[in-house]
N, C-alpha and C. Protein backbone atom coordinates (compact mmCIF):
# COMPACT_ATOMS: atom_id res chain seq x y z
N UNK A 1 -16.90 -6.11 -17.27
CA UNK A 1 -15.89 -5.20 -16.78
C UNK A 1 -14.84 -6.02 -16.02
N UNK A 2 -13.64 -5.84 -16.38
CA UNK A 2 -12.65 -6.11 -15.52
C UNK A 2 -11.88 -5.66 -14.26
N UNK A 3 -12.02 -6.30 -13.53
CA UNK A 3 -11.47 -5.43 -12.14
C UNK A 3 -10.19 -5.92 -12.14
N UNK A 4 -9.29 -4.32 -11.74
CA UNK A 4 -7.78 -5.00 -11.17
C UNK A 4 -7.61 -5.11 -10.19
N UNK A 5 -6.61 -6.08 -9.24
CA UNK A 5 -6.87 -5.68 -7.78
C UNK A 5 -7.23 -6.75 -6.80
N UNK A 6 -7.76 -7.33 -7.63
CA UNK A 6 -8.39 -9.04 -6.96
C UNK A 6 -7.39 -10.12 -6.96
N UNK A 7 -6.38 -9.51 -7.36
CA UNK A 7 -5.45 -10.65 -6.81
C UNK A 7 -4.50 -10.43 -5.52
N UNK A 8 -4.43 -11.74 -5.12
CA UNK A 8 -4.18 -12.09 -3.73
C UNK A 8 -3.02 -13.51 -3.63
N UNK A 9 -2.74 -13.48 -2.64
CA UNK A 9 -1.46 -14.61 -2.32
C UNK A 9 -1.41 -14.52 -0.88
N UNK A 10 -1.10 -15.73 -0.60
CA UNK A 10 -1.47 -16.67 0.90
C UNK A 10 -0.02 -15.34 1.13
N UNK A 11 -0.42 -15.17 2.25
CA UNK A 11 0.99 -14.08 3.21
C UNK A 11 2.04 -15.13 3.86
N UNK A 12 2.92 -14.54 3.72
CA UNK A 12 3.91 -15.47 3.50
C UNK A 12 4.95 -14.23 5.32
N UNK A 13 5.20 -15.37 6.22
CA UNK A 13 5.80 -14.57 7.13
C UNK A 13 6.80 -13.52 7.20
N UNK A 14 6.78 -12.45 8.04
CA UNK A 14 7.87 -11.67 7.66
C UNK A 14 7.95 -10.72 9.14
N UNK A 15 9.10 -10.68 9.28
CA UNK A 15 9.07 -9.69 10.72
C UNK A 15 8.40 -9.16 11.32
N UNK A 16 7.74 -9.39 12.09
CA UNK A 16 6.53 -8.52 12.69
C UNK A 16 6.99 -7.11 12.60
N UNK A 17 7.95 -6.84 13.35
CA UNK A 17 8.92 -5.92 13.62
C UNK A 17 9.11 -4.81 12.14
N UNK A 18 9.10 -5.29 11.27
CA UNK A 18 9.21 -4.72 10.10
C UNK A 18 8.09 -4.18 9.76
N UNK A 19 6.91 -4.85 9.78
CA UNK A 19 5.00 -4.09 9.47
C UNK A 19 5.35 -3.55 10.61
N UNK A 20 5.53 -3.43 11.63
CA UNK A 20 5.15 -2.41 12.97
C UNK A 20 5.76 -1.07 12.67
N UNK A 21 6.59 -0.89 11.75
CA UNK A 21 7.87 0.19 11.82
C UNK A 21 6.91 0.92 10.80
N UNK A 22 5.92 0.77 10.28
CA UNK A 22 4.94 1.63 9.59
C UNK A 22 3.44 1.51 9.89
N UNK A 23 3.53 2.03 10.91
CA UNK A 23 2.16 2.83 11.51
C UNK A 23 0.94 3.35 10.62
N UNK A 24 1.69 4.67 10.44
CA UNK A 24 0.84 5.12 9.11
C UNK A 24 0.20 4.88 7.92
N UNK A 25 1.28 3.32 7.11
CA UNK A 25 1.01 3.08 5.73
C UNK A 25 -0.03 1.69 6.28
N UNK A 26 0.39 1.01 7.53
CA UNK A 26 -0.40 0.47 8.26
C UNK A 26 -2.53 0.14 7.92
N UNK A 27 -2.28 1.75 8.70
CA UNK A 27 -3.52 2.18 8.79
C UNK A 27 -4.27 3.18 7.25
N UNK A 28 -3.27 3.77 6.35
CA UNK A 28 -4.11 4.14 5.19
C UNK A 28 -4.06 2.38 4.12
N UNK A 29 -3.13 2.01 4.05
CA UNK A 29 -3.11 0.67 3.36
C UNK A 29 -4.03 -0.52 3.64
N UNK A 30 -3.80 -0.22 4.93
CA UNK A 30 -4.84 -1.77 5.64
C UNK A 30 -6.29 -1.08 5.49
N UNK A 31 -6.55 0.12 5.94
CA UNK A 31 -8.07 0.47 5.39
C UNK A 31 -8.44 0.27 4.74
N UNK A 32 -7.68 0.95 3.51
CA UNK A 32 -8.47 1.23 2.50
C UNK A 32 -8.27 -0.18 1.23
N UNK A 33 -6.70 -0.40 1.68
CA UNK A 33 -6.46 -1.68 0.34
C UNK A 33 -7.03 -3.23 0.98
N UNK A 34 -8.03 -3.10 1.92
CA UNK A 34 -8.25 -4.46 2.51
C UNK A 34 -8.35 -5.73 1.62
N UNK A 35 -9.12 -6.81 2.07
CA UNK A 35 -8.87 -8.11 1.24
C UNK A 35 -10.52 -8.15 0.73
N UNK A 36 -11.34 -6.92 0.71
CA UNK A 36 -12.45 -6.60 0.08
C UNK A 36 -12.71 -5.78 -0.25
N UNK A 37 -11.52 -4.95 -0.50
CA UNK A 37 -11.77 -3.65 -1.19
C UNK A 37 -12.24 -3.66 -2.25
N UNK A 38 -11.80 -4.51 -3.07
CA UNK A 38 -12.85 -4.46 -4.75
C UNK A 38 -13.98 -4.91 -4.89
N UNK A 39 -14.83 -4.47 -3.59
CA UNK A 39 -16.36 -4.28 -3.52
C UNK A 39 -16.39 -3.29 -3.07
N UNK A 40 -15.84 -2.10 -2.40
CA UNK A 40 -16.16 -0.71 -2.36
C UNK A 40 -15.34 0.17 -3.34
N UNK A 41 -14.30 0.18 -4.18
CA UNK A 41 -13.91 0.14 -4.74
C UNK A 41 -13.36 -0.37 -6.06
N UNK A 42 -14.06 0.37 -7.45
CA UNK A 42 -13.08 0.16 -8.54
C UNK A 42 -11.68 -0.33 -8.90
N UNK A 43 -10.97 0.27 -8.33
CA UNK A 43 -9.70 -0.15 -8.82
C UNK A 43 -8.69 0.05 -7.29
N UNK A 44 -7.37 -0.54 -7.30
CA UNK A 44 -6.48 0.19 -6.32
C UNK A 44 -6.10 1.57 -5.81
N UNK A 45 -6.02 1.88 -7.42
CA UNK A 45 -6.26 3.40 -7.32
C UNK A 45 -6.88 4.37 -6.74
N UNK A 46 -8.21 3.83 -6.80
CA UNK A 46 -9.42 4.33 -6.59
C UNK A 46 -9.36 3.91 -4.70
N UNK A 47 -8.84 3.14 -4.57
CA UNK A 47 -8.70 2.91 -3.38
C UNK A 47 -7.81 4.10 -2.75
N UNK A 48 -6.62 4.36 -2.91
CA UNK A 48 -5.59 4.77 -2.67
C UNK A 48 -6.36 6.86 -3.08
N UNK A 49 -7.15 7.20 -4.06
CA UNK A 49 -7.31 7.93 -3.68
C UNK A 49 -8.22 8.84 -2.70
N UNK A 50 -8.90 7.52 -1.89
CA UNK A 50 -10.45 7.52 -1.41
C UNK A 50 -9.14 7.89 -0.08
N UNK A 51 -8.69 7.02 0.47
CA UNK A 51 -7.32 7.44 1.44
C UNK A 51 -7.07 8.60 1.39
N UNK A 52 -6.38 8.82 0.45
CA UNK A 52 -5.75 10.53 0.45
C UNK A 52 -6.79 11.27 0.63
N UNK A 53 -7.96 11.38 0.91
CA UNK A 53 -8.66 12.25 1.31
C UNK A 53 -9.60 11.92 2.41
N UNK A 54 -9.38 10.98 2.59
CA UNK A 54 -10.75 10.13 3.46
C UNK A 54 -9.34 10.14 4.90
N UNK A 55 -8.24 10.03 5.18
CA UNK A 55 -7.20 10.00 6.41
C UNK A 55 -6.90 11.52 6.55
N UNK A 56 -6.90 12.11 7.56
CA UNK A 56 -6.17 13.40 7.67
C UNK A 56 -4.51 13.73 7.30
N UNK A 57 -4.40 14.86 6.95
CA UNK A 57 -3.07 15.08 6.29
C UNK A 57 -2.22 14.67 7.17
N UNK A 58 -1.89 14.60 8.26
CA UNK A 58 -0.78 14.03 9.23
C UNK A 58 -0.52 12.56 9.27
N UNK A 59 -1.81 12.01 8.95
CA UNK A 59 -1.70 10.42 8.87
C UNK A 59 -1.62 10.09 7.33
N UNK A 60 -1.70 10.89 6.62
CA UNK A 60 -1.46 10.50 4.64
C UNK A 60 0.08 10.99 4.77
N UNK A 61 0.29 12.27 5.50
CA UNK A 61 1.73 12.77 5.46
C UNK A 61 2.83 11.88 5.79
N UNK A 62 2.42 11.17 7.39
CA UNK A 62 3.14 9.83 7.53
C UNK A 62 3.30 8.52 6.94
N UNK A 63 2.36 8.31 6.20
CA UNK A 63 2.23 7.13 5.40
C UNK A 63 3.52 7.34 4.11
N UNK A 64 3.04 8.69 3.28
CA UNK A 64 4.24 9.06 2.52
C UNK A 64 5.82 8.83 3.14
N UNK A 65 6.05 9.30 3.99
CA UNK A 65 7.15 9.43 4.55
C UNK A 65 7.74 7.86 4.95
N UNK A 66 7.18 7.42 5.60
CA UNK A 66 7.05 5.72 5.50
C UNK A 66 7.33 5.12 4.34
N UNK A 67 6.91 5.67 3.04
CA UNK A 67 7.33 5.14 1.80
C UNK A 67 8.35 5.75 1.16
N UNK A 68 8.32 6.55 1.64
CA UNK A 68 9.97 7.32 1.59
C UNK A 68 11.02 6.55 1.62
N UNK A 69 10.69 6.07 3.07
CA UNK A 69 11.61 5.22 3.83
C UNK A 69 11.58 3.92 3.40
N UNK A 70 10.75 3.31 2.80
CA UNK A 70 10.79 1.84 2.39
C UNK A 70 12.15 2.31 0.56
N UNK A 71 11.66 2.99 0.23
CA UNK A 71 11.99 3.44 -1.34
C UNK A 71 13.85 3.36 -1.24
N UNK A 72 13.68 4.19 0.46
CA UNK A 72 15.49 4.45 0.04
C UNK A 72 16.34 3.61 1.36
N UNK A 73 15.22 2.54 1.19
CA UNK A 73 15.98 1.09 2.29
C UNK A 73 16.51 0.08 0.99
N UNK A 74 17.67 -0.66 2.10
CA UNK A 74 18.19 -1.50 1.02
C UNK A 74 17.59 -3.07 0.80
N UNK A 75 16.57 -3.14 0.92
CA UNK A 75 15.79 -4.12 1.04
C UNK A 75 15.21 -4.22 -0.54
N UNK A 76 15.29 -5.85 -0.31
CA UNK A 76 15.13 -6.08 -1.40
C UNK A 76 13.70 -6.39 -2.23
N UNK A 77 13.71 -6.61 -3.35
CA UNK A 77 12.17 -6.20 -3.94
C UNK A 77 11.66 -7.40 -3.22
N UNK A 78 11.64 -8.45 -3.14
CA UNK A 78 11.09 -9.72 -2.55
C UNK A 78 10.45 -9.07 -0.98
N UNK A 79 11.34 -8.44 -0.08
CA UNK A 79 11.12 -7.93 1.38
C UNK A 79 10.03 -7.15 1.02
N UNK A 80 10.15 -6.40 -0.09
CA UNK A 80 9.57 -5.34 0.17
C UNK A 80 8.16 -5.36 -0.73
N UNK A 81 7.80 -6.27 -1.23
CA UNK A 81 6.89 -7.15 -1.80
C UNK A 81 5.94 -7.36 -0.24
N UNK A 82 6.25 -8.70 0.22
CA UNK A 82 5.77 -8.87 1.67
C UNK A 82 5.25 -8.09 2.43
N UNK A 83 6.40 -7.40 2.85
CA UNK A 83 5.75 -5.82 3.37
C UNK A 83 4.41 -5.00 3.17
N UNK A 84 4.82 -4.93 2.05
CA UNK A 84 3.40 -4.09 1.19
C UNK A 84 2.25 -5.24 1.30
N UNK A 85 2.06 -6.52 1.67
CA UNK A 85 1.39 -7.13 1.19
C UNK A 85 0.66 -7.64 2.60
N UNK A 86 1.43 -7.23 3.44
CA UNK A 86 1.13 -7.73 5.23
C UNK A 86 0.37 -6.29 5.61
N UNK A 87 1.16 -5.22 4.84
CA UNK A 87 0.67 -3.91 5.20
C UNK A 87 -0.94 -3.97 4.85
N UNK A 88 -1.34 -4.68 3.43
CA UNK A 88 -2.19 -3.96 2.91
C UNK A 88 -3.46 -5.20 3.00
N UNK A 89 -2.70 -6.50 3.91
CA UNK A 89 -3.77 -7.89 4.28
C UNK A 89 -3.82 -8.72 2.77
N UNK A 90 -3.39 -8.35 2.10
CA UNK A 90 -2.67 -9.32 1.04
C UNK A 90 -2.96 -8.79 -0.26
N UNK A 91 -3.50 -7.41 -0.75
CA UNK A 91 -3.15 -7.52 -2.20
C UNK A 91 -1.78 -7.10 -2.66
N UNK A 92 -1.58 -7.67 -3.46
CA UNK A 92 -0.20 -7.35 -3.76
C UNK A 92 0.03 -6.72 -5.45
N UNK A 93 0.35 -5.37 -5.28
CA UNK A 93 0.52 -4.76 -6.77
C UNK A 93 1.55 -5.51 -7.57
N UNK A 94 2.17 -6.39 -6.89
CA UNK A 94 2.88 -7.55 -8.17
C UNK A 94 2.07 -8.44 -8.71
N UNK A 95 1.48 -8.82 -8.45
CA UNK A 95 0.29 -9.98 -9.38
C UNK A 95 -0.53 -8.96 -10.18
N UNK A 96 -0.84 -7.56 -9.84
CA UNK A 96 -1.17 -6.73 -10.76
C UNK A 96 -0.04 -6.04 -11.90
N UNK A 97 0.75 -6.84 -11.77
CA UNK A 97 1.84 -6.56 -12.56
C UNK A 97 2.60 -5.64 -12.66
N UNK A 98 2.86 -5.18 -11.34
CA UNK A 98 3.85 -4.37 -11.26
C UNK A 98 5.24 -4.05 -10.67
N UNK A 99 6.22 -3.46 -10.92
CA UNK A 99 7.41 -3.82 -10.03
C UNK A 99 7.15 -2.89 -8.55
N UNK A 100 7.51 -3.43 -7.37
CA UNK A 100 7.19 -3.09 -6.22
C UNK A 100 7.72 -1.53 -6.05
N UNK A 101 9.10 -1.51 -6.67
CA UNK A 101 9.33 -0.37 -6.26
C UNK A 101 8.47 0.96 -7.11
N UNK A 102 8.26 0.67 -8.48
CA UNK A 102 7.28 1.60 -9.12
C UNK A 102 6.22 1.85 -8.44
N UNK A 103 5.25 0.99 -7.56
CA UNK A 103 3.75 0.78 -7.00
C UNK A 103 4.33 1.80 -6.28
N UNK A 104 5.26 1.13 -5.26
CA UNK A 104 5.30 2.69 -3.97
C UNK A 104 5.71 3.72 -4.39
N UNK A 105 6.11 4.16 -5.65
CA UNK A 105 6.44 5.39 -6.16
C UNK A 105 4.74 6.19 -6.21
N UNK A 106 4.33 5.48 -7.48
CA UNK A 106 2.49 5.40 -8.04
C UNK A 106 2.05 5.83 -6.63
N UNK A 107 2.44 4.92 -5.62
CA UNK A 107 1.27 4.80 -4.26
C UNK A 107 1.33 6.29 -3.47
N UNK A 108 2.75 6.99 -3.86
CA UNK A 108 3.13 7.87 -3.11
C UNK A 108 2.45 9.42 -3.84
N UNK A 109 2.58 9.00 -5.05
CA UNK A 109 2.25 10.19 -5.83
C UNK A 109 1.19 10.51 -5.61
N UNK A 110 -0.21 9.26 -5.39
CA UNK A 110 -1.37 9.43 -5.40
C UNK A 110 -1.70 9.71 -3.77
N UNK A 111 -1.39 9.40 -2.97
CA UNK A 111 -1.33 10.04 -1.68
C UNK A 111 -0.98 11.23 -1.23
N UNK A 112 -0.03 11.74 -1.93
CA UNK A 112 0.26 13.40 -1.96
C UNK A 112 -0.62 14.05 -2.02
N UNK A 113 -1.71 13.75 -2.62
CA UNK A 113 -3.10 14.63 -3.04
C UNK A 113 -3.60 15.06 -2.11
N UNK A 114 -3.54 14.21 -1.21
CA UNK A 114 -4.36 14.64 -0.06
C UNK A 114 -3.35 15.09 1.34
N UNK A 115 -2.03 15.59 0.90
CA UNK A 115 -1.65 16.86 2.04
C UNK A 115 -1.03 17.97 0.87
N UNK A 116 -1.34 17.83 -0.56
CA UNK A 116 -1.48 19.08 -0.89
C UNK A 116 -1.95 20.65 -0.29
């Protein structure tokens, strides 16, 4: 079986100031997407939907909103690469091959579930 998800990259510095300004995606990202999650977890996904139900709706609600806010900043995919990647202790949905801004779209959709 193949796992996705296991890839990783040395963190590369970036504003403190910038991870601090998301609290929320913080704490559902850094939980759940840790740098061993693909031993309690299948896939990212699977990560991301264990979150949406496993954080209360006010703290999944803020996390969304947080990605809101990353989505319609003018920052660029590289920043916002980092970000996601300091947020989440280093996996990064680009080595899973994806473009950053699609992941936080994906990341957002699947988090909705849980303040449905």
């Amino acid at each position: 079986m193949v796992r996705l998800g296991r890839k990783r990259r040395e963190l590369k510095p970036v504003q403190s100031d910038r991870v601090e300004q998301y609290p929320n995606l913080r704490q559902v990202l850094g939980g759940y997407l840790h740098q061993d999650f693909d031993l309690d977890f299948e896939s990212p996904d699977a990560a991301l939907r264990d979150a949406a139900q496993g954080q209360g709706p006010q703290q999944v609600g803020g996390a969304v909103q947080e990605i809101n806010e990353l989505l319609a900043s003018d920052l660029e995919s590289r920043q916002l690469t980092e970000i996601v990647e300091r947020l989440t202790a280093g996996y990064s949905p680009v080595l899973d091959g994806w473009e950053i801004r699609d992941w936080l779209q994906h990341a957002r959709t699947i988090l909705r579930t849980g303040i449905a």
